[in-house]
Protein backbone atom coordinates (compact mmCIF):
# COMPACT_ATOMS: atom_id res chain seq x y z
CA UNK A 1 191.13 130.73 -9.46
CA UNK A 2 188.24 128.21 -9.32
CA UNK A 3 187.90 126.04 -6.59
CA UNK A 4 185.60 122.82 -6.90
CA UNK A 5 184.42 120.52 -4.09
CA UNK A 6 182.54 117.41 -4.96
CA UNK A 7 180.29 115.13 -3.20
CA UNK A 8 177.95 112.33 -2.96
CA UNK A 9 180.01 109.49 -3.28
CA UNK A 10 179.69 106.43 -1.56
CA UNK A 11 178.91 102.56 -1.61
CA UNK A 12 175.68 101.06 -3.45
CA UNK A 13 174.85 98.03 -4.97
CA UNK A 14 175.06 97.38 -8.48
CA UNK A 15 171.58 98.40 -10.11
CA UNK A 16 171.23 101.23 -7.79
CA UNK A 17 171.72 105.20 -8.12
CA UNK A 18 173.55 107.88 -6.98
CA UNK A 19 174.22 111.57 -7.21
CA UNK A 20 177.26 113.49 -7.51
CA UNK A 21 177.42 117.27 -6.97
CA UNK A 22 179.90 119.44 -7.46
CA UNK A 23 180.35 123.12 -5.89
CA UNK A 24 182.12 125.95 -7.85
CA UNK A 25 183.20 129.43 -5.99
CA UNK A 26 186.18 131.45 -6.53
CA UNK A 27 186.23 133.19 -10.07
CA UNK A 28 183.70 131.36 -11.35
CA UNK A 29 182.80 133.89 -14.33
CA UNK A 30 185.76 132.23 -15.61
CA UNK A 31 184.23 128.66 -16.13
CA UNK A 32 182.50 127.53 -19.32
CA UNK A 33 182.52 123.80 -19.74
CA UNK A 34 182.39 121.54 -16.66
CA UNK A 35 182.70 117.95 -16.39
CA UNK A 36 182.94 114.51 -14.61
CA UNK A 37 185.89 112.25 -15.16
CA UNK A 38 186.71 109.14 -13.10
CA UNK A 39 189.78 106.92 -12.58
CA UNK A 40 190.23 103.33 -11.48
CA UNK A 41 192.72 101.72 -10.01
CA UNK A 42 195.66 100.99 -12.80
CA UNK A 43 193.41 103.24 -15.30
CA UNK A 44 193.86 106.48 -16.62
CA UNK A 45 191.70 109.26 -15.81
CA UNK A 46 189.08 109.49 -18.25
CA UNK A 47 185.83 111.74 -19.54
CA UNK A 48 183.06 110.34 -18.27
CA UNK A 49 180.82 113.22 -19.20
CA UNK A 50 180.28 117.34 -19.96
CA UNK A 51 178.30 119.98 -20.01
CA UNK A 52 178.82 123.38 -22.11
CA UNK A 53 177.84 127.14 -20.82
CA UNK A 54 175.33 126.63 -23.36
CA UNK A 55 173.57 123.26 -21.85
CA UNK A 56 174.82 121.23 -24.83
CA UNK A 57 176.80 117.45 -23.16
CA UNK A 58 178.89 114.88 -24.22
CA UNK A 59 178.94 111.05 -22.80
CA UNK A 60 181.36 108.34 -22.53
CA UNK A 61 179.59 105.55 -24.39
CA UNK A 62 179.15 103.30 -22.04
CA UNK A 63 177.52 105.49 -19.36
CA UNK A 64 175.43 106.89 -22.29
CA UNK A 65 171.19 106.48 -21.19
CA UNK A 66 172.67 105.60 -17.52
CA UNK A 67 174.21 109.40 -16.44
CA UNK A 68 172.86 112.17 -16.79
CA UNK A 69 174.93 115.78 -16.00
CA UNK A 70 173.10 118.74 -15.73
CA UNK A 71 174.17 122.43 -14.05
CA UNK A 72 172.27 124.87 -11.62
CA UNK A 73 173.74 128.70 -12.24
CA UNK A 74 172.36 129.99 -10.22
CA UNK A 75 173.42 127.87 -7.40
CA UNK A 76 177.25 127.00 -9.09
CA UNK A 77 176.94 123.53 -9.05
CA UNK A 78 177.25 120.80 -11.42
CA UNK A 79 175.49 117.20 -10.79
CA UNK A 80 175.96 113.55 -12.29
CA UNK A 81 172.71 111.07 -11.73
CA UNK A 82 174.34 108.01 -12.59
CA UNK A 83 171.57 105.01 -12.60
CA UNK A 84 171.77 101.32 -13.14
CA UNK A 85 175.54 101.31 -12.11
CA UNK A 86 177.88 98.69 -12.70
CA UNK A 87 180.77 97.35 -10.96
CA UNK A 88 183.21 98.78 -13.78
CA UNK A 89 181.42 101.86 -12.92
CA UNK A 90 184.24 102.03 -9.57
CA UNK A 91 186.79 104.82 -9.69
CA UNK A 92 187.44 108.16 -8.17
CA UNK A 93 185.19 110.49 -9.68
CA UNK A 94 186.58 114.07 -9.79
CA UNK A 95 185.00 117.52 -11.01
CA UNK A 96 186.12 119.47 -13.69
CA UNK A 97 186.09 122.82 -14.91
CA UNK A 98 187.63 124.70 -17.70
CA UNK A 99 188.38 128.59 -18.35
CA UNK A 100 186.45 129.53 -21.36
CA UNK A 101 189.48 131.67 -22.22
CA UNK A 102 192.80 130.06 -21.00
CA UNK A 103 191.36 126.63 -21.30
CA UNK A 104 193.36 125.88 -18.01
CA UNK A 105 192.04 122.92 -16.07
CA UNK A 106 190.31 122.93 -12.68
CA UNK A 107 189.97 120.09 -10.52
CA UNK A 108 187.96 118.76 -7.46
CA UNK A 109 189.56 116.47 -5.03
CA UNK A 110 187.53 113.34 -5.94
CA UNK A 111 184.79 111.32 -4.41
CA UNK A 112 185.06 107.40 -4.41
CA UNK A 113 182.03 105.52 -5.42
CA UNK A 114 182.17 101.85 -5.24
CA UNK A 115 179.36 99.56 -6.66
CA UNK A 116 179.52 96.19 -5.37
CA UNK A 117 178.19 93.38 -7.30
């Protein structure tokens, strides 16, 4: 099992920054690709952006040149500078991780950021 616990969430105004981290523990030998996804109210959840074992990443277009994830090993964490945010850019953001295997799906519990306009 993987557990992830996110953080860095909060309230900033639109223009500003913030930093999401996420910590991994449990059976993490298990984890290749980790991500970021976020959900807004009457949205569905979607990819925001990812990170393979490897260091390649993937964006959601219109975060592209504003986030940036990146991944310590050697401290088990995953991170998301997001700059210049938007108002759209509200949701629940939530941690993910998948098995490199079993391609089963780990979550976080989620971390609200709200950007005011």
């Amino acid at each position: 099992q993987v557990q992830l616990v996110e953080s860095g969430g909060g309230l900033v105004q639109a223009g500003g920054s913030l930093r999401l981290s996420c910590a991994l523990s449990g059976s993490i030998f298990m984890v290749n690709t980790m991500g970021w996804y976020r959900q807004a109210p009457g949205k569905q959840r979607e990819l925001v952006a990812r990170i393979a074992g490897d260091g390649d990443t993937n964006y959601e277009d219109s975060v592209r040149r504003r986030f940036t994830i990146s991944r310590d090993n050697a401290r088990n964490t995953v991170y998301l500078q997001m700059n210049s945010l938007k108002p759209e850019d509200t949701a629940v953001y939530y941690c993910n991780a998948v098995a490199r295997t079993s391609y089963v799906h780990y979550w976080g519990q989620g971390t609200q950021v709200t950007v005011s306009s």
